[in-house]
Protein backbone atom coordinates (compact mmCIF):
# COMPACT_ATOMS: atom_id res chain seq x y z
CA UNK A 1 116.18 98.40 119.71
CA UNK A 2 113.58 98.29 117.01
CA UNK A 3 112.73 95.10 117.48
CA UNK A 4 112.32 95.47 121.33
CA UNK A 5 109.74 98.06 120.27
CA UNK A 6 107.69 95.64 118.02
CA UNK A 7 107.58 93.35 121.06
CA UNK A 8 106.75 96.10 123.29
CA UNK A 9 103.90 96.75 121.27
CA UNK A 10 102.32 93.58 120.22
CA UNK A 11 102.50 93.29 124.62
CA UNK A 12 100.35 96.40 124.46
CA UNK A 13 98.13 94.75 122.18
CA UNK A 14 97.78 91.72 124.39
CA UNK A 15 97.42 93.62 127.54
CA UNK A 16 95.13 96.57 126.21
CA UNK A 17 93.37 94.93 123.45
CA UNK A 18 93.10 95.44 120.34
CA UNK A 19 91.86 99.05 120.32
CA UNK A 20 92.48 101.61 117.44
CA UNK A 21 95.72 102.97 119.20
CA UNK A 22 97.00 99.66 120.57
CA UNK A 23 96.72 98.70 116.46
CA UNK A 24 98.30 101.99 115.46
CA UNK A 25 101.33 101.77 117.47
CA UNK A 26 101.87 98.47 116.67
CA UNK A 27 101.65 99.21 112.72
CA UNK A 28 104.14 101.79 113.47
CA UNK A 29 106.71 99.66 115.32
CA UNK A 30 106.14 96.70 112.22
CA UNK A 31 107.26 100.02 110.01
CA UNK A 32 110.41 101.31 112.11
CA UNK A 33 111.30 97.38 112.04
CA UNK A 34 110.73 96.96 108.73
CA UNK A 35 112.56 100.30 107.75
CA UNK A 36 115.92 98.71 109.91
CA UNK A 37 115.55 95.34 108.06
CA UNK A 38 115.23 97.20 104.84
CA UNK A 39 118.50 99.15 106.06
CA UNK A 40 120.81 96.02 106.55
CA UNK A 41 118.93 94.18 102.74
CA UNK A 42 117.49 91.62 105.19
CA UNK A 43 114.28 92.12 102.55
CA UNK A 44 112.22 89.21 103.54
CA UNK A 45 112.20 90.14 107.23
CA UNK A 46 111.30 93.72 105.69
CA UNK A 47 108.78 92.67 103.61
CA UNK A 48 107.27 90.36 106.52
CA UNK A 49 106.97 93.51 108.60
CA UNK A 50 105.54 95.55 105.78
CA UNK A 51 103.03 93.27 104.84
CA UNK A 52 101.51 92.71 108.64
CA UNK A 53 102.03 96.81 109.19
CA UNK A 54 99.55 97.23 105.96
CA UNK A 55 97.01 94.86 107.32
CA UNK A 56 96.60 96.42 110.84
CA UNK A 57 96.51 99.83 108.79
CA UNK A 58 94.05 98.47 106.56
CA UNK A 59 91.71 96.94 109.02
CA UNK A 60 91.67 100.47 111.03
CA UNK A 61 90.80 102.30 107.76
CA UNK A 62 87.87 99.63 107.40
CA UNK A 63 87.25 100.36 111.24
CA UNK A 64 87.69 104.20 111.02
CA UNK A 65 87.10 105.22 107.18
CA UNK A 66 86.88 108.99 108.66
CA UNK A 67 90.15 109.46 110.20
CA UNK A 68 92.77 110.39 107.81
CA UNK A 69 95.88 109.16 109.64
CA UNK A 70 94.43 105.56 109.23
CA UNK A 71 94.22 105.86 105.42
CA UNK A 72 97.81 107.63 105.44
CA UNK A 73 99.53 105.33 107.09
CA UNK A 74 98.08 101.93 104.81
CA UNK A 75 99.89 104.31 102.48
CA UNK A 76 103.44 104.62 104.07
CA UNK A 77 103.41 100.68 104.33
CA UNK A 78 102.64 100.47 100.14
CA UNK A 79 105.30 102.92 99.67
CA UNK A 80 107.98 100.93 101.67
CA UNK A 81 106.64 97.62 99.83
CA UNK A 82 107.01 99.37 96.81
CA UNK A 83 110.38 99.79 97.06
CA UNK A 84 111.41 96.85 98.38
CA UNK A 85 110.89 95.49 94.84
């Protein structure tokens, strides 16, 4: 299910472009992903999600420095890398 999410989004992504909430929900669906691979110690797979969710999030905090969510969520994937180790 999680993964048919991810690919749900990254059509999103190729359908509506790459805007801010296209990105967004993509980052989150790399981080539900990620958070199931985690779940079952599939860590690379995890850590492959992680890793892309962090650089969407940090290339919308270099787009949109002012909005908070942005900068939050660059933080969730750090966390979740974090642990992972």
């Amino acid at each position: 299910m999680a993964d048919d999410m991810l690919k749900l989004a990254r059509r999103l992504v190729d359908v509506l472009g790459e805007s801010p909430e296209s990105l967004r929900d993509l980052s989150v669906s790399l981080y539900k992903l990620g958070d199931v691979y985690r779940g079952v110690e599939q860590l690379e797979a995890a850590r492959h999600c992680f890793n892309e969710g962090l650089h969407l999030a940090e290339w919308l905090t270099h787009l949109l420095p002012d909005i908070p969510q942005y900068v939050e969520l660059s933080d969730y994937f750090e966390t979740a890398l974090t642990k992972l180790e």
